[in-house]
Protein backbone atom coordinates (compact mmCIF):
# COMPACT_ATOMS: atom_id res chain seq x y z
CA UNK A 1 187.97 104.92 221.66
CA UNK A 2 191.00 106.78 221.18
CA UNK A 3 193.48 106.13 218.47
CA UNK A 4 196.02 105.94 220.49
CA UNK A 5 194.75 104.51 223.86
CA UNK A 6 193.28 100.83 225.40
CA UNK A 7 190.16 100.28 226.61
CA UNK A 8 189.47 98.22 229.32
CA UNK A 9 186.72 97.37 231.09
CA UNK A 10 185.58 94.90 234.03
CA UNK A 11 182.33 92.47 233.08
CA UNK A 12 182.36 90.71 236.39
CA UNK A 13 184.69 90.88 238.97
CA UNK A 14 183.46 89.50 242.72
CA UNK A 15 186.52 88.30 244.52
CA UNK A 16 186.72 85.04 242.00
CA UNK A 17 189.91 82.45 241.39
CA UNK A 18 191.03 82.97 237.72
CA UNK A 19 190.67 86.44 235.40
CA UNK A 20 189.49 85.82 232.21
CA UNK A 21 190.52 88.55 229.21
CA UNK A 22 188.32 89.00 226.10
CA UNK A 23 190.81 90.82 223.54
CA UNK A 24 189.23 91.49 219.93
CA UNK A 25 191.10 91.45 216.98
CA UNK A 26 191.09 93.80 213.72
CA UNK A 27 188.23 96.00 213.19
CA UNK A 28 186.93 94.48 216.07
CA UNK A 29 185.36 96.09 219.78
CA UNK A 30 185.47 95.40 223.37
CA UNK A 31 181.66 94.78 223.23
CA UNK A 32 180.67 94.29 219.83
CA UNK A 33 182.94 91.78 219.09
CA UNK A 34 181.32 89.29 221.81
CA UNK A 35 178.00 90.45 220.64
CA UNK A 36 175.04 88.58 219.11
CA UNK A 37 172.20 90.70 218.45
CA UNK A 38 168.82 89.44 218.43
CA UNK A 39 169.84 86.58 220.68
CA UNK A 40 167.05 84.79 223.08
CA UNK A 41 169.13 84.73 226.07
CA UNK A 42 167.78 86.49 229.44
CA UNK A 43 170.93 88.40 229.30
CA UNK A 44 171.31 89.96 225.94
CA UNK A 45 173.78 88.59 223.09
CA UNK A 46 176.81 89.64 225.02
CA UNK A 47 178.23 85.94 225.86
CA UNK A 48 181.00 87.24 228.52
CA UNK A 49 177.70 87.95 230.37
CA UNK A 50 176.33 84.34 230.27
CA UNK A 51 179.83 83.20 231.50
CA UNK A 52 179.84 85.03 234.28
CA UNK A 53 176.83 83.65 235.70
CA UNK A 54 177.38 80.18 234.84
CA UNK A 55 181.00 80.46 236.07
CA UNK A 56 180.69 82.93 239.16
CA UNK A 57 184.56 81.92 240.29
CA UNK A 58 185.67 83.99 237.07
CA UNK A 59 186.23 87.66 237.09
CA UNK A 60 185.84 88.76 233.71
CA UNK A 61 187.30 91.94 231.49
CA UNK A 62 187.14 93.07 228.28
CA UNK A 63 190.44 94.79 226.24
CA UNK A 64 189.84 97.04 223.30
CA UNK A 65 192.64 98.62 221.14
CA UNK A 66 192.96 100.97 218.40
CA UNK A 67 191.57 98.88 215.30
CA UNK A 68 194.44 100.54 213.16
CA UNK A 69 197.13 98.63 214.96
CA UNK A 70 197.86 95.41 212.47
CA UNK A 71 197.53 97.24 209.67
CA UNK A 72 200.49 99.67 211.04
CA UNK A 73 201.80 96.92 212.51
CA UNK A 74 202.07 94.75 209.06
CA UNK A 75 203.06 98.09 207.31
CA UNK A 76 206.17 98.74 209.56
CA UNK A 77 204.49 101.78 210.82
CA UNK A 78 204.62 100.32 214.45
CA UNK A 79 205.97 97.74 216.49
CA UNK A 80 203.69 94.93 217.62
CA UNK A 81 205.99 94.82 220.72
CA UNK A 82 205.30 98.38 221.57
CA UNK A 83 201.52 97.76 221.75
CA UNK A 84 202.03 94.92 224.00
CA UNK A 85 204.32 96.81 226.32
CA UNK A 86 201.35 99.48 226.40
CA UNK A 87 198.51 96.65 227.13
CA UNK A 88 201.09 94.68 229.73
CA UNK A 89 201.20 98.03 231.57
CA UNK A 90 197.85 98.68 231.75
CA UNK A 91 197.34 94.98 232.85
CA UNK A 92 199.80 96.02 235.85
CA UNK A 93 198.19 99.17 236.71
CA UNK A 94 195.23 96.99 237.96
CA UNK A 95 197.25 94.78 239.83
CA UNK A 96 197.02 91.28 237.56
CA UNK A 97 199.21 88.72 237.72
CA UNK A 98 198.40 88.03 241.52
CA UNK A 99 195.61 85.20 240.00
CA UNK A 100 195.84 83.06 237.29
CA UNK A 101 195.00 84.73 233.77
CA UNK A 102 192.71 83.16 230.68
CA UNK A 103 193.02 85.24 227.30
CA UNK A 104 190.01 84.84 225.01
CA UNK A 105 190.52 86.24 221.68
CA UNK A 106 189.17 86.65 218.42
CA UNK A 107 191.38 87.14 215.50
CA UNK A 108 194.80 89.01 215.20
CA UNK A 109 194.10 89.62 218.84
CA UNK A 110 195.95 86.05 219.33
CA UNK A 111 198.89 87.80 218.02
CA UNK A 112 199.15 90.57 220.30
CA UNK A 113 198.09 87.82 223.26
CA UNK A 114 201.34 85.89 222.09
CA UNK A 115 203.32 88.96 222.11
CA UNK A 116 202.40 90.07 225.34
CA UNK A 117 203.06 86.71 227.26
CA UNK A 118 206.48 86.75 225.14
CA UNK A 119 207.54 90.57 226.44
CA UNK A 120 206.17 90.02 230.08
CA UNK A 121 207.66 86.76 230.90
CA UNK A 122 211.58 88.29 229.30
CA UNK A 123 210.50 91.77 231.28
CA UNK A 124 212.89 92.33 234.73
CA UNK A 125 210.57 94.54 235.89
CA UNK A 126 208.15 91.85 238.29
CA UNK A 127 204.57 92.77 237.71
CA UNK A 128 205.20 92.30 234.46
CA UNK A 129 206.84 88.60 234.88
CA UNK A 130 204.13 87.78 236.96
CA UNK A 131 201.71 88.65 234.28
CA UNK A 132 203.14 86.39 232.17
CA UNK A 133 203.75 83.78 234.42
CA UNK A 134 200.06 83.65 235.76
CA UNK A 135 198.91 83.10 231.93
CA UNK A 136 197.26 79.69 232.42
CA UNK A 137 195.07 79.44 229.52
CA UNK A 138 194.76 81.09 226.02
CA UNK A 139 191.48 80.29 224.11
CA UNK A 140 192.15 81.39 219.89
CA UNK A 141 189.46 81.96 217.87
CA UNK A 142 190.18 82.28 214.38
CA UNK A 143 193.70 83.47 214.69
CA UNK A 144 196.20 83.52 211.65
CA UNK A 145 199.23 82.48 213.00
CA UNK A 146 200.48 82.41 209.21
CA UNK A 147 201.56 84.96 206.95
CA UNK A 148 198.90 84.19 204.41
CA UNK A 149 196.04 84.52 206.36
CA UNK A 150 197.11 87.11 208.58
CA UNK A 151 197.36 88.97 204.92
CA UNK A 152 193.85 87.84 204.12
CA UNK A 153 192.54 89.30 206.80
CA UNK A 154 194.17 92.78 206.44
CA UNK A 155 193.34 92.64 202.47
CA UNK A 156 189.81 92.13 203.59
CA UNK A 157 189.03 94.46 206.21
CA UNK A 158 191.46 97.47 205.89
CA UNK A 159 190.71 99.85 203.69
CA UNK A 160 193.68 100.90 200.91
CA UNK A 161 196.01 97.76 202.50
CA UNK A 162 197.44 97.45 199.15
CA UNK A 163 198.70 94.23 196.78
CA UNK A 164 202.62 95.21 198.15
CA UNK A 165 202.04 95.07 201.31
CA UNK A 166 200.22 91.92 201.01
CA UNK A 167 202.76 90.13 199.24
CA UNK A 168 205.29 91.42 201.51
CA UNK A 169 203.13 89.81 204.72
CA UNK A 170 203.04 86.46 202.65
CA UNK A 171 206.96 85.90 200.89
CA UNK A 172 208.00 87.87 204.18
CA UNK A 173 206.59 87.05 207.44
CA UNK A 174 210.00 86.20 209.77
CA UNK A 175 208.65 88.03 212.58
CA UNK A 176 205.16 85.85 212.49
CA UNK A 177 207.21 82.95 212.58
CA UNK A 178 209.74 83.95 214.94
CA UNK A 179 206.23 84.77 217.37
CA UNK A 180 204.62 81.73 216.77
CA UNK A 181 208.07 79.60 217.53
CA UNK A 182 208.54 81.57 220.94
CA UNK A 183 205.35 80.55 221.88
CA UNK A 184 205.33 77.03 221.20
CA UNK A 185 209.01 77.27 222.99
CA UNK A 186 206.95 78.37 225.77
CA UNK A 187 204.35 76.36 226.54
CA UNK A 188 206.64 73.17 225.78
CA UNK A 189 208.61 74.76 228.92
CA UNK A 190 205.05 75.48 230.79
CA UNK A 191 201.49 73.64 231.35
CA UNK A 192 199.72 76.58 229.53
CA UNK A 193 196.03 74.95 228.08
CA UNK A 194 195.46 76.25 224.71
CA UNK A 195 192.09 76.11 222.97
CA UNK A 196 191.75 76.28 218.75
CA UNK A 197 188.46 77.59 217.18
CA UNK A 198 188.44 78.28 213.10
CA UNK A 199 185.80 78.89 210.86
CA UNK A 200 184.43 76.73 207.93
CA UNK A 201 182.11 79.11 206.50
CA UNK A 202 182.98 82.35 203.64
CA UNK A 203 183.54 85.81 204.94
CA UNK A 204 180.65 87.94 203.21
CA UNK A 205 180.37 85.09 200.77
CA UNK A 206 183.83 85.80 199.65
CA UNK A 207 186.53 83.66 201.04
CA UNK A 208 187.61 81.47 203.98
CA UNK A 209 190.03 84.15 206.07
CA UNK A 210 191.84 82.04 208.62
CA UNK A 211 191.64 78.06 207.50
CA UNK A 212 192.46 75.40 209.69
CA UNK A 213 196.08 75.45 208.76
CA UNK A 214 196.84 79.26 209.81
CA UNK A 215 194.67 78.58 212.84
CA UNK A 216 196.78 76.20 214.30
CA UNK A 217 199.77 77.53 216.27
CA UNK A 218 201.08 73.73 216.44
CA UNK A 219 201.30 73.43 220.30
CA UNK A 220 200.56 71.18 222.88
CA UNK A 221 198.72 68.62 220.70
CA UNK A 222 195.92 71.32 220.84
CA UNK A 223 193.18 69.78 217.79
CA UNK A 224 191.54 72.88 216.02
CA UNK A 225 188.26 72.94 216.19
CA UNK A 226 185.74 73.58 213.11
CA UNK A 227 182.69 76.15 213.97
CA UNK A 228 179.67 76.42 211.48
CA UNK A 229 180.73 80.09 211.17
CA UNK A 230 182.51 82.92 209.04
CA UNK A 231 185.51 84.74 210.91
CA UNK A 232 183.41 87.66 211.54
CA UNK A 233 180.25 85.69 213.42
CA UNK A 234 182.38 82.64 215.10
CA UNK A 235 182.83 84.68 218.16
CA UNK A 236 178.88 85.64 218.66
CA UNK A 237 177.42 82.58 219.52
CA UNK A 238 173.50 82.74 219.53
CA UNK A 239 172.83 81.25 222.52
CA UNK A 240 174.38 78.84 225.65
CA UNK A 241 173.63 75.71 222.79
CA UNK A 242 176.37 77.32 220.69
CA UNK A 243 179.42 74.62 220.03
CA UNK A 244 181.28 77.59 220.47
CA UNK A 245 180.13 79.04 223.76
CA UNK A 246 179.47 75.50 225.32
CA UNK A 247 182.97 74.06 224.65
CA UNK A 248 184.84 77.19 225.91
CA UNK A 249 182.92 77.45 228.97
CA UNK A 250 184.13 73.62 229.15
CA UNK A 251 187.21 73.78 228.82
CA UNK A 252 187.36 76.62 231.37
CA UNK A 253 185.35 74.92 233.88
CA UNK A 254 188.01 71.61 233.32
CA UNK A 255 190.95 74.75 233.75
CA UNK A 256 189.45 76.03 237.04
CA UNK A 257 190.08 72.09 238.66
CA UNK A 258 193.72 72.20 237.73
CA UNK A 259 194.43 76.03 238.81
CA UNK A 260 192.43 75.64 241.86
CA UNK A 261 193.67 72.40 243.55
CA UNK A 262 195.21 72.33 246.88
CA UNK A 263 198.27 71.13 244.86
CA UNK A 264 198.40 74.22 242.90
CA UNK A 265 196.67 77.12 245.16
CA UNK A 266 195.95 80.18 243.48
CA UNK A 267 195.73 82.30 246.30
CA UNK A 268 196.67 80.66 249.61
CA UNK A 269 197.24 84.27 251.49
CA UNK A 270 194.43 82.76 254.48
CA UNK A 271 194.83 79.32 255.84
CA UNK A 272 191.95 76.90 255.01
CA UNK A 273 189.03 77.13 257.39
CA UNK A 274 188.98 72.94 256.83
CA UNK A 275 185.59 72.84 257.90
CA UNK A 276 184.67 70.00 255.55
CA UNK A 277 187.21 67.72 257.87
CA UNK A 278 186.31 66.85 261.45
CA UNK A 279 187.21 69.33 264.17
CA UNK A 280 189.90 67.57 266.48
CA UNK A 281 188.20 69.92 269.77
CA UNK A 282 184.60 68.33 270.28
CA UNK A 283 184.57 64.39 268.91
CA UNK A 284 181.86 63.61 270.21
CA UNK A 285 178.94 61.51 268.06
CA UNK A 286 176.04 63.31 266.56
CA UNK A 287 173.85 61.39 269.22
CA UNK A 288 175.89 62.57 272.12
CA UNK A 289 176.02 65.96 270.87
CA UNK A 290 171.78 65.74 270.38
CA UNK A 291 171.17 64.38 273.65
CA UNK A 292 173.47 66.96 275.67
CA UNK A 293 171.31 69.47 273.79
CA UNK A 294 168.31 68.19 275.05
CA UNK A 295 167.54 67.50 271.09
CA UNK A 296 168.00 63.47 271.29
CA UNK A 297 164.23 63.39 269.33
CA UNK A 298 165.89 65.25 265.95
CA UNK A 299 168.76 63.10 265.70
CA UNK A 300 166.97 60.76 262.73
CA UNK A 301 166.17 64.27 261.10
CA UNK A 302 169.84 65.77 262.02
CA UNK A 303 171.51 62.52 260.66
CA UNK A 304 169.65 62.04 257.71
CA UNK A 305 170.12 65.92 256.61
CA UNK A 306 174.31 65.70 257.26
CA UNK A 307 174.15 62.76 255.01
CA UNK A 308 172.35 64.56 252.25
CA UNK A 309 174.32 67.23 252.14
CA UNK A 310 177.84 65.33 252.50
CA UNK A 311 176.85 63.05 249.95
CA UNK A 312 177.01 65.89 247.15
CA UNK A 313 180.09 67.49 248.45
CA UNK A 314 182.38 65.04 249.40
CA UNK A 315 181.52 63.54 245.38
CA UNK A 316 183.56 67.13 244.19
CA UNK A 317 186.62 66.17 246.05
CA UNK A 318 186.83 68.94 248.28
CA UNK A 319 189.57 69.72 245.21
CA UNK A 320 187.23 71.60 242.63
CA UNK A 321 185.85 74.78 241.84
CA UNK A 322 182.47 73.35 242.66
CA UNK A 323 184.01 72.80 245.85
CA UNK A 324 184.57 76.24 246.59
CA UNK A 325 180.59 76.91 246.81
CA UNK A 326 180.27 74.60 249.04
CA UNK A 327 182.79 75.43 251.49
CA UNK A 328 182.32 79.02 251.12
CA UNK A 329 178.30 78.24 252.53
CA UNK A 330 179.55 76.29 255.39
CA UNK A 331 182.15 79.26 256.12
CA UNK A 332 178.79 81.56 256.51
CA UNK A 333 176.72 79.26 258.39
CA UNK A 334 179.48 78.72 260.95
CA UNK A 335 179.99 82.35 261.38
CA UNK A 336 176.43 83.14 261.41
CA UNK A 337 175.54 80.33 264.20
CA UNK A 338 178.46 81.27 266.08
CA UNK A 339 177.95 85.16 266.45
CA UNK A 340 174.57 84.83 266.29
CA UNK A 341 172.96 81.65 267.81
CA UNK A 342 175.21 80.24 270.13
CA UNK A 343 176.92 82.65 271.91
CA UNK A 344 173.90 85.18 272.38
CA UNK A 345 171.38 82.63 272.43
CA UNK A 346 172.18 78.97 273.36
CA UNK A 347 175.12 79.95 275.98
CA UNK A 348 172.01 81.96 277.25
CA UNK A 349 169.55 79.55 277.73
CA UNK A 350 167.34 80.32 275.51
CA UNK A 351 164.74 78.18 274.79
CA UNK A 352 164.81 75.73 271.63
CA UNK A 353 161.57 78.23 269.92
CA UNK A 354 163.70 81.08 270.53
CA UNK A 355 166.92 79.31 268.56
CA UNK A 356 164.72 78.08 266.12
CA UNK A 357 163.05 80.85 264.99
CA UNK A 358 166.88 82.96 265.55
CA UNK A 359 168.34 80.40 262.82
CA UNK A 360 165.25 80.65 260.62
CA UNK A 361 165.83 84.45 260.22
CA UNK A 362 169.28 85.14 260.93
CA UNK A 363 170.63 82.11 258.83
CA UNK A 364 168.25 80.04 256.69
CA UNK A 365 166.46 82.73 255.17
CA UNK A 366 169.50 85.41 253.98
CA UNK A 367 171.80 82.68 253.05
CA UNK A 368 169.20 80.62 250.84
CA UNK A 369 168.55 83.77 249.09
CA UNK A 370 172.58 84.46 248.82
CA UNK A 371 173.00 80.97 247.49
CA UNK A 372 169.73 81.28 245.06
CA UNK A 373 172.06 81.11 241.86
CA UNK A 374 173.66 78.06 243.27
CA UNK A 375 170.15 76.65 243.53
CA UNK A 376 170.35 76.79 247.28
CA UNK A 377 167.47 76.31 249.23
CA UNK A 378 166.31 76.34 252.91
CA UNK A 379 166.77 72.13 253.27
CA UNK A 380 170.26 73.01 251.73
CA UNK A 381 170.98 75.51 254.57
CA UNK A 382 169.28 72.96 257.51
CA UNK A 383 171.27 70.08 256.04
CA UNK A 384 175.01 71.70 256.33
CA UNK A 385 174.16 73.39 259.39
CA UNK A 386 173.62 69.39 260.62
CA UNK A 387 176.54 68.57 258.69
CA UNK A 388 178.97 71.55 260.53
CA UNK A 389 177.31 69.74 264.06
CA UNK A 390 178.29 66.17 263.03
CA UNK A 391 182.06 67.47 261.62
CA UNK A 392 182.18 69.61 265.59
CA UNK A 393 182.16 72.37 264.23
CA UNK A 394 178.74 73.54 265.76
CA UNK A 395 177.21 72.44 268.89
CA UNK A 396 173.80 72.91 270.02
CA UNK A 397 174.67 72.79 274.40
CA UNK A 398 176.19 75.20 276.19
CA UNK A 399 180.73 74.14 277.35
């Protein structure tokens, strides 16, 4: 990486609700820094990874920066604001700040987070106020939000950061404070969710680099929260079991059902197929709609199968994140049956083998395997396709 460029880099992006931004912190890397080597997961030690599949409505990327920035930064040789400026514009080069945006970050990267929701949401150029005002989350882990720590940290890991400069960072740290209080200004104003992680263990054995104390910004009633780590290792969990990993996949999973609510839509550019409701065109009974079909002996197995698949799915809500699987399979088995069963098939007559077998290989067996990581199977695909007949939104006899 370039001294004096970002890095940035997509983990996982397929079309999902909310981006999610890993940003490192001193001496840290876009990859590395999420990194636990030797770990027993089926995906490596690289925990973005595991979120991704265990979140799939996230797209996830990961920033990297020159490492060299605090330590200019806390020796005057550069302006904090000018590196957030530069990250804020790469940000807008990819078009963010259509979605709702989570930082994660590690370290002094918390302080350039802070600065660059401060800069984009007082910008007057748009995509940059959009950036900031689509920041619904920020997740700290181990971040000094205190002059002593923050000089700590540089006295630890930058080489010839010397006893003035220290001292200076500690008697003098205005524009730390003056950060921190525009933040909490801001999400007093806002319904930003903020996360706290801090370590409890020694740094090489030597000394505790960000404590509780510095690792509390003091906003939102947000409780820090103690990992059985040092500040380098807190942000490479082992494995899923990690306090870490489990309660930040958590609290993101609790974030997606707030950002994703029909009360607070985060991208409403399509109206809402509504198939989960009943469609006002065809009211008829699921008995009526059997017997037209010629089908009156299935309606015990049709009935029973709606049931077990509304059960599930009308428990989420139809308001979560978990909903969004669901609805997005009964989006594909309406469009599937419609193109490909009843209009070509049923509308022609064809006989009930012929459908049969047509929904067995044109819609059971590619959408159970689409909906695998869901944990899918073919009685999930055969019970909404009886659900989309009882709701009218499928019908087995020709108009």
């Amino acid at each position: 990486m370039s001294a004096s460029s970002n890095f940035f880099a997509t983990i996982a992006a397929n079309g999902g609700a909310v981006d999610v931004i890993f940003v490192h912190g001193l001496s840290g890397d876009p990859v590395d820094t999420w990194t636990f080597e030797g770990s027993s997961e089926v995906e490596g030690g690289y925990w973005p990874h595991w979120l991704a599949k265990d979140i799939p409505q996230l797209n996830l990327y990961t920033l990297g920066f020159p490492a060299s920035v605090f330590a200019q930064w806390a020796k005057k040789e550069m302006n904090l604001y000018d590196r957030a400026k530069n990250v804020i514009e790469t940000l807008a080069s990819y078009d963010f700040g259509s979605r709702p945006i989570v930082f994660i970050c590690h370290s002094l990267g918390g302080l350039l987070v802070k600065q660059i929701i401060r800069t984009a949401r007082e910008s007057t150029y748009e995509d940059w106020q959009n950036i900031g005002e689509q920041c619904v989350g920020v997740i700290f882990i181990s971040t000094p939000h205190s002059g002593s720590s923050l000089a700590n940290l540089l006295k630890f890991f930058v080489k010839g950061f010397t006893s003035v400069h220290v001292e200076k960072l500690i008697n003098d740290n205005s524009e730390l404070k003056e950060l921190n209080e525009s933040f909490r200004a801001h999400c007093q104003r806002t319904s930003l969710t903020i996360a706290i992680y801090h370590e409890k263990h020694l740094t090489k054995n030597a000394f505790l680099v960000v404590d509780e104390k510095s690792a509390d910004p003091g906003v939102n009633g947000a409780m820090p929260i103690p990992i059985d780590a040092d500040h380098i290792n807190i942000c490479k969990p082992a494995d899923r079991s990690s306090l870490i990993y489990i309660s930040i996949r958590h609290r993101i999973r609790k974030l997606l059902l707030l950002v994703c609510s029909p009360e607070a839509p985060v991208n409403d550019a399509f109206a809402a197929d509504d198939l989960d409701e009943p469609s006002s065109s065809d009211r008829r009974d699921l008995m009526s709609k059997m017997v037209a079909a010629g089908r009156e002996h299935q309606y015990d197995f049709a009935n029973d199968s709606q049931s077990k698949f509304a059960r599930p799915f009308l428990r989420t809500g139809l308001k979560t994140s978990i909903s969004t699987i669901y609805k997005s399979l009964l989006a594909d088995i309406e469009q599937r049956f419609q193109s490909l069963i009843f209009y070509p098939l049923i509308c022609n007559d064809a006989d009930e083998a012929t459908v049969a077998a047509a929904i067995q290989t044109q819609i059971v067996d590619p959408l159970s395997q689409k909906y695998a990581p869901e944990s899918a199977t073919a009685k999930t695909i055969m019970n909404a396709l009886y659900f989309l007949t009882e709701r009218c939104h499928i019908r087995w006899d020709k108009p």
